[in-house]
PDB file of N, CA and C in Angstrom:
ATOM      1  N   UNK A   1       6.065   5.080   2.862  1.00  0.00           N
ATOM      2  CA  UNK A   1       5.364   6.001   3.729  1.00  0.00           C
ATOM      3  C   UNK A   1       4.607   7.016   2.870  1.00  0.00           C
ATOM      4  N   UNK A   2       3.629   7.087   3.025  1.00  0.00           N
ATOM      5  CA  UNK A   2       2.503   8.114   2.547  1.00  0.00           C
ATOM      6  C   UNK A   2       2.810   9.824   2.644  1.00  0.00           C
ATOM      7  N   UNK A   3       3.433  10.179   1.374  1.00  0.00           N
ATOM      8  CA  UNK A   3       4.235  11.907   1.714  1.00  0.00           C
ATOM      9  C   UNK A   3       3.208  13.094   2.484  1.00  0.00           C
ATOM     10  N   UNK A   4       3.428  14.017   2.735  1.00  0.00           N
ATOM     11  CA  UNK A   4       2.507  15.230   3.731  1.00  0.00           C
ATOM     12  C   UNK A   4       1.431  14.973   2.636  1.00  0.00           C
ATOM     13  N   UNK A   5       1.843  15.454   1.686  1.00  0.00           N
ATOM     14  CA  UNK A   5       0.479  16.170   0.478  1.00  0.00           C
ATOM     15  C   UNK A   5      -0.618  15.018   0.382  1.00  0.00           C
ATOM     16  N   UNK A   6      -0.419  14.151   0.163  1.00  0.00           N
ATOM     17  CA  UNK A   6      -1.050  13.267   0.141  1.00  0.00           C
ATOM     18  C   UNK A   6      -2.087  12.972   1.090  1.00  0.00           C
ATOM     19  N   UNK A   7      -1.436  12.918   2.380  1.00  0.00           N
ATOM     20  CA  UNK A   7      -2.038  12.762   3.772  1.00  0.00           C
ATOM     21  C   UNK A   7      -2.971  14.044   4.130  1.00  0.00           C
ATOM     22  N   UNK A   8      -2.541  15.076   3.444  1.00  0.00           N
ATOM     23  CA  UNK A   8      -3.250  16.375   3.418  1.00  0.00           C
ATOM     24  C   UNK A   8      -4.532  16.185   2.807  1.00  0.00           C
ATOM     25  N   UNK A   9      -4.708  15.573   1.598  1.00  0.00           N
ATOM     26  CA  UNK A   9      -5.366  15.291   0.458  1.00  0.00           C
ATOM     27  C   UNK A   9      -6.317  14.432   0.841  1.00  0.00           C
ATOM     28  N   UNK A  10      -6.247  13.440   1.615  1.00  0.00           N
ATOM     29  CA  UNK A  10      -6.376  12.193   2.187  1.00  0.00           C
ATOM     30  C   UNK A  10      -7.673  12.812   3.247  1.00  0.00           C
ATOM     31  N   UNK A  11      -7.243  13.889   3.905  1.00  0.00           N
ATOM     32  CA  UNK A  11      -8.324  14.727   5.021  1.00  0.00           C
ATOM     33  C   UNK A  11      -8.977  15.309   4.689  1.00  0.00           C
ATOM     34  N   UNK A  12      -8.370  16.370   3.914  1.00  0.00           N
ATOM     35  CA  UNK A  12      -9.259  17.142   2.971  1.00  0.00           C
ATOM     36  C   UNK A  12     -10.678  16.470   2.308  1.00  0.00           C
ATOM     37  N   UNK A  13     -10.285  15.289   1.245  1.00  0.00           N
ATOM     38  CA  UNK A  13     -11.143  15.137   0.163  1.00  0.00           C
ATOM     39  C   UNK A  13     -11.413  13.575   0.462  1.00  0.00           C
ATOM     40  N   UNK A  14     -12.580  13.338   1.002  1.00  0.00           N
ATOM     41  CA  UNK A  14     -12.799  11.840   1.108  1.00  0.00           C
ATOM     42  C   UNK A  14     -12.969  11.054  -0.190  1.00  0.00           C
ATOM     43  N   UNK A  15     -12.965  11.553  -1.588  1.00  0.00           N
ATOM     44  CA  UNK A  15     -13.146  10.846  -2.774  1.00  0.00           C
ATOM     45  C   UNK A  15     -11.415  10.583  -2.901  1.00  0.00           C
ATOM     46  N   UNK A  16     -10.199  11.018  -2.196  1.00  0.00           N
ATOM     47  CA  UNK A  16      -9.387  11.075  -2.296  1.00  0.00           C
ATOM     48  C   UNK A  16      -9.149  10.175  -2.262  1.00  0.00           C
ATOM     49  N   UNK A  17      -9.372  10.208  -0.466  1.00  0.00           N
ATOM     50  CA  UNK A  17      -8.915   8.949   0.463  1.00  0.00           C
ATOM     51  C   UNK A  17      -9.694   7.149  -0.192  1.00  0.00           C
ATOM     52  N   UNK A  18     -11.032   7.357  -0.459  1.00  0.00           N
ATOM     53  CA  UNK A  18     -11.361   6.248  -0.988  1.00  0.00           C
ATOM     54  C   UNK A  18     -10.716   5.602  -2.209  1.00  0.00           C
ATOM     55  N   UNK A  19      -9.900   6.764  -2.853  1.00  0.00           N
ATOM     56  CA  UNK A  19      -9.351   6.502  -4.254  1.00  0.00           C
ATOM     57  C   UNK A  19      -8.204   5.761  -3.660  1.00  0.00           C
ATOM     58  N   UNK A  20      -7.404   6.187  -2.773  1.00  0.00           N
ATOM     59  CA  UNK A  20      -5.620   5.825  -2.248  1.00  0.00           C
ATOM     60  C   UNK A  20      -6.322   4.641  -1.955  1.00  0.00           C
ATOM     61  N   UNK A  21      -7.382   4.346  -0.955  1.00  0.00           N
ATOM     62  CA  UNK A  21      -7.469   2.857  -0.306  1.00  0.00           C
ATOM     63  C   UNK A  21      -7.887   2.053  -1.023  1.00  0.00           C
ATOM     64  N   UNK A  22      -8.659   2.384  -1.828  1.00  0.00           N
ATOM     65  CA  UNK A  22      -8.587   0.991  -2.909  1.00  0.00           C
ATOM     66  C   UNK A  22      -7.342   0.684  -3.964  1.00  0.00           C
ATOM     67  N   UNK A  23      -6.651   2.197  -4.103  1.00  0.00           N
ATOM     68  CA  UNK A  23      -5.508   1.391  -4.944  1.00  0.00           C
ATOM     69  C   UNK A  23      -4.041   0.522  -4.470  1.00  0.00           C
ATOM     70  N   UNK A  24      -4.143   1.468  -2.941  1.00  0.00           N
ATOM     71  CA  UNK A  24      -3.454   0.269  -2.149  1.00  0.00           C
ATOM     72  C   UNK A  24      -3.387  -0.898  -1.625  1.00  0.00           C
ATOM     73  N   UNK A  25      -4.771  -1.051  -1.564  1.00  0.00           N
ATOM     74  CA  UNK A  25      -5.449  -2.601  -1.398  1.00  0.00           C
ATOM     75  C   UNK A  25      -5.123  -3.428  -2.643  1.00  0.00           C
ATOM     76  N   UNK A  26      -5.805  -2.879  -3.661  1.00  0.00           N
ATOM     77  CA  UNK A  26      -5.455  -3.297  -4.778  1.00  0.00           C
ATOM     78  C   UNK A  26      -3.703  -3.614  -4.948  1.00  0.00           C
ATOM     79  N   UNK A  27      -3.069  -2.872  -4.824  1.00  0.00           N
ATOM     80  CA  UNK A  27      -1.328  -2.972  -5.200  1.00  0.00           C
ATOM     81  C   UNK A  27      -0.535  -4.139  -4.209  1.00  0.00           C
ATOM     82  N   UNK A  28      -0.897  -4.326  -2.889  1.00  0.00           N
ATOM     83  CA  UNK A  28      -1.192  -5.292  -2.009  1.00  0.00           C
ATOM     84  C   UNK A  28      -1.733  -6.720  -2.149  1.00  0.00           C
ATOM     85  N   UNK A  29      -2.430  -6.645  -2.622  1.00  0.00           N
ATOM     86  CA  UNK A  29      -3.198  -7.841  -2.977  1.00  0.00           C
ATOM     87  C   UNK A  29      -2.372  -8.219  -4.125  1.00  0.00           C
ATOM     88  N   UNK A  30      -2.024  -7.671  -5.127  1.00  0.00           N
ATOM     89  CA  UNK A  30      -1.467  -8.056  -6.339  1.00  0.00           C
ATOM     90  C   UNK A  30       0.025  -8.663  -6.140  1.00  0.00           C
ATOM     91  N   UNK A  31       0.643  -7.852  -5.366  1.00  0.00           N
ATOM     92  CA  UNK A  31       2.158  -8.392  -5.163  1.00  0.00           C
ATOM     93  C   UNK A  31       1.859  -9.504  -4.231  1.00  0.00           C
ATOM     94  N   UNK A  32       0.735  -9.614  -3.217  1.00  0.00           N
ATOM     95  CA  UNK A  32       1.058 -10.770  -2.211  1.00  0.00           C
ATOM     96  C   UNK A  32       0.790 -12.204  -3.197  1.00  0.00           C
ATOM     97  N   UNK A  33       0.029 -12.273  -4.493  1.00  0.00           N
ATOM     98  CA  UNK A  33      -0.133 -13.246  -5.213  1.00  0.00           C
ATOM     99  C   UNK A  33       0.979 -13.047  -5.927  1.00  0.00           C
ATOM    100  N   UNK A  34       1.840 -12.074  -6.437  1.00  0.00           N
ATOM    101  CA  UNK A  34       3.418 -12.362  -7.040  1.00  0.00           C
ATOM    102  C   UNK A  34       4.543 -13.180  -6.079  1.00  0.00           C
ATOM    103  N   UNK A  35       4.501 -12.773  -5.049  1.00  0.00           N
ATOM    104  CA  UNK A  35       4.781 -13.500  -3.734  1.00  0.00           C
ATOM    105  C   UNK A  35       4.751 -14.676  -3.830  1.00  0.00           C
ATOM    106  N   UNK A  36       3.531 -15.146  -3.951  1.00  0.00           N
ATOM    107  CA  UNK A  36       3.209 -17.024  -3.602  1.00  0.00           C
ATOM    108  C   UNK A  36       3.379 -17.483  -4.670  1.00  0.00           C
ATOM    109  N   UNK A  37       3.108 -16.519  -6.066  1.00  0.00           N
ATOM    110  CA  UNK A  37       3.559 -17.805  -7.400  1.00  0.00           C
ATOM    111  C   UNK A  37       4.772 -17.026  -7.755  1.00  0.00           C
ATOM    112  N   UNK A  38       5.848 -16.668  -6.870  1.00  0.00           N
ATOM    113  CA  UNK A  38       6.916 -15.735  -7.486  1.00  0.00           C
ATOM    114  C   UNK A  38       8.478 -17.336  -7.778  1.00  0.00           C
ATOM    115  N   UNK A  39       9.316 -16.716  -8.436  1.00  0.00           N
ATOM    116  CA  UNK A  39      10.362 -18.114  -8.208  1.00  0.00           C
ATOM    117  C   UNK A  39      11.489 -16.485  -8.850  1.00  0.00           C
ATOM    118  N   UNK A  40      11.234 -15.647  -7.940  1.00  0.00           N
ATOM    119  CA  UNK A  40      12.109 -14.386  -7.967  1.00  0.00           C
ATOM    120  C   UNK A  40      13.268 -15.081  -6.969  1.00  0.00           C
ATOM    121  N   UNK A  41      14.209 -14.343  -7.131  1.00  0.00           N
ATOM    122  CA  UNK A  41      15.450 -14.662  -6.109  1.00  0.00           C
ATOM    123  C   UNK A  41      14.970 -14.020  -4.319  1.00  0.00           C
ATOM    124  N   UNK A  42      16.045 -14.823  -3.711  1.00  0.00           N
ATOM    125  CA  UNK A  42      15.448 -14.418  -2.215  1.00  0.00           C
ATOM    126  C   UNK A  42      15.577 -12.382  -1.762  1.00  0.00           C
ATOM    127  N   UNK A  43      16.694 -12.190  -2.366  1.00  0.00           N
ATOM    128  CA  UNK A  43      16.745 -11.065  -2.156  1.00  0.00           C
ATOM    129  C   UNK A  43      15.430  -9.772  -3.203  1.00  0.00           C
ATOM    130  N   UNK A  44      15.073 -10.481  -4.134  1.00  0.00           N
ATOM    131  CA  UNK A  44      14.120  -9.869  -4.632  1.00  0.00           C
ATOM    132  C   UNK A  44      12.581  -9.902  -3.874  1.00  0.00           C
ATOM    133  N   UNK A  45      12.476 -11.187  -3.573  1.00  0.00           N
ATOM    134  CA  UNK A  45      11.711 -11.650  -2.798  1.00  0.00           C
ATOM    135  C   UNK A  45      11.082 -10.633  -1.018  1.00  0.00           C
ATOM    136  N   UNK A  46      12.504 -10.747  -0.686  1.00  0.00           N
ATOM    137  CA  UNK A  46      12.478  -9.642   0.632  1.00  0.00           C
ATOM    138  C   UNK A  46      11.968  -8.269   0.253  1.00  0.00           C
ATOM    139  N   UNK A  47      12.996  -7.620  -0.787  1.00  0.00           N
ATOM    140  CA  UNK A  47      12.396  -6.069  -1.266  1.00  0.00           C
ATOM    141  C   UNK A  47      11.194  -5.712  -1.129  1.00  0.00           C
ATOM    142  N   UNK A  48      10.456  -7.304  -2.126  1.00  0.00           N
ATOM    143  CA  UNK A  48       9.119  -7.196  -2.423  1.00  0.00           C
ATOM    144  C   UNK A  48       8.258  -7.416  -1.095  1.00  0.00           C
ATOM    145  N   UNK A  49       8.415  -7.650  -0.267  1.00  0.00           N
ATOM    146  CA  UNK A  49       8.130  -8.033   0.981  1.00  0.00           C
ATOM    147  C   UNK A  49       7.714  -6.588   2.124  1.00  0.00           C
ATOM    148  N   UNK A  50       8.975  -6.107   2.054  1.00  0.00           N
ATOM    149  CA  UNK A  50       8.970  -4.977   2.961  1.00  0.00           C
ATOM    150  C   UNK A  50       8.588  -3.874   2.372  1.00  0.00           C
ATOM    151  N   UNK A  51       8.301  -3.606   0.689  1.00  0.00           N
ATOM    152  CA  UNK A  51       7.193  -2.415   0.668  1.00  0.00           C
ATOM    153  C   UNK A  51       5.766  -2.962   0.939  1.00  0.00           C
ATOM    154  N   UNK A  52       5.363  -4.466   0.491  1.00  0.00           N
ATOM    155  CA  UNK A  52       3.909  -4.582   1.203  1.00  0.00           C
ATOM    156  C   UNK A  52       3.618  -4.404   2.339  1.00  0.00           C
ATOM    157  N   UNK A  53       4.824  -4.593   3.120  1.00  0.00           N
ATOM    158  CA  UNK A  53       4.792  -4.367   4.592  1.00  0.00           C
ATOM    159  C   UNK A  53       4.550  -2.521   4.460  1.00  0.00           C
ATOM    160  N   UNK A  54       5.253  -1.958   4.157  1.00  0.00           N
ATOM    161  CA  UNK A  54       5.474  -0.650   3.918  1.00  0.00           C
ATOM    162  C   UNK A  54       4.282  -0.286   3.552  1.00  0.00           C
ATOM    163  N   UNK A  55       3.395  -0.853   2.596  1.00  0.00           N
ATOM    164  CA  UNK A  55       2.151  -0.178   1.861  1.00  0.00           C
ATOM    165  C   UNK A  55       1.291  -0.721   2.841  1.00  0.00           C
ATOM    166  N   UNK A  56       1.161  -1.702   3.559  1.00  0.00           N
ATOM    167  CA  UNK A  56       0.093  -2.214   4.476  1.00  0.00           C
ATOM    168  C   UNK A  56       0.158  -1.591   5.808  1.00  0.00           C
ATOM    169  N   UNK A  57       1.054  -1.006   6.173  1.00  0.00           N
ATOM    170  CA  UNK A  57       1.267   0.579   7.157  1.00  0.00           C
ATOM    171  C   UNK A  57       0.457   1.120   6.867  1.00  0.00           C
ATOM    172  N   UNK A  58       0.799   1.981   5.249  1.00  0.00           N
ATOM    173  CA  UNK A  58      -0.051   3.235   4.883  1.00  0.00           C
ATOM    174  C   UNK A  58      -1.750   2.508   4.845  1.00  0.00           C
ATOM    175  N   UNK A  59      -2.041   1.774   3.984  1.00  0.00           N
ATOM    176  CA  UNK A  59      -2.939   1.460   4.416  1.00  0.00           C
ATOM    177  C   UNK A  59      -4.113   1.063   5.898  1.00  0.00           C
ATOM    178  N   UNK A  60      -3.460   1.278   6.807  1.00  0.00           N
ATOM    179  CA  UNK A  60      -3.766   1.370   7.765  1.00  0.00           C
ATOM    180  C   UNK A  60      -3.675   3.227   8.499  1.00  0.00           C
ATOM    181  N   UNK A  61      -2.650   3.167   8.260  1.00  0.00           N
ATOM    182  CA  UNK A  61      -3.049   4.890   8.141  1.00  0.00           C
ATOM    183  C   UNK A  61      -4.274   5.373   8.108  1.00  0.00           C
ATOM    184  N   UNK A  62      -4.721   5.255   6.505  1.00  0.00           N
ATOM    185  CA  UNK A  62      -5.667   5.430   5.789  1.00  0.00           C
ATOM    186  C   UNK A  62      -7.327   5.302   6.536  1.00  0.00           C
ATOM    187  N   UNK A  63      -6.881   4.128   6.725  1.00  0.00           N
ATOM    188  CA  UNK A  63      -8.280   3.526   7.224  1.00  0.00           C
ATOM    189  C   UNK A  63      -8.537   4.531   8.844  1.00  0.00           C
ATOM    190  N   UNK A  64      -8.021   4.799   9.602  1.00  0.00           N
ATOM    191  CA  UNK A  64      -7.749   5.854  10.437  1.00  0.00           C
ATOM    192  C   UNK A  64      -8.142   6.682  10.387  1.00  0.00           C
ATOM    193  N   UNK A  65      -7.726   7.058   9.046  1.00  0.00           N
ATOM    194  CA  UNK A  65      -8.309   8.690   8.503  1.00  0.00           C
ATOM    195  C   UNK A  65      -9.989   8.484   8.532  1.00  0.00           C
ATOM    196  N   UNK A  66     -10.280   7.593   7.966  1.00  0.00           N
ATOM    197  CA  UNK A  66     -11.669   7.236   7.687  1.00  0.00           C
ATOM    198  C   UNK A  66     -12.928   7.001   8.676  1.00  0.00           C
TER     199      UNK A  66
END
C-alpha cells in the first residue's frame, strides 16, 4: 500500500506521480517475467504474487490520481 507521504507527493507534484508510475510499472512487469521463468518454491512463488497484486492496486491508485 502506497504510505500518506507519498500519496501526498503523488498530488502535490505531477513529476512525482509520473516518476512512482513508471517505476511501478516497471517493478511489475519485472517480477511478472520472474514469475513465468521462476522454478522458486510454491510458497515463494505466492509472496511474490500478492505484492504484484499489492503493487498493481497502488498502481491503479496512481493512475486515478492522474
Amino acid at each position: 500500500m502506497i504510505d500518506k507521504f507519498t500519496l501526498e507527493e503523488c498530488k502535490r507534484d505531477p513529476k512525482v506521480l509520473r516518476a512512482k508510475i513508471k517505476s511501478l510499472a516497471y517493478a511489475i512487469e519485472q517480477s511478472q517475467k520472474m514469475i513465468d521463468e521462476s522454478l522458486m518454491s510454491a510458497k515463494s512463488l505466492t509472496f511474490l504474487k500478492r505484492k504484484v497484486a499489492d503493487s498493481q492496486q497502488d498502481l491503479e491508485i496512481l493512475y486515478l490520481l492522474k
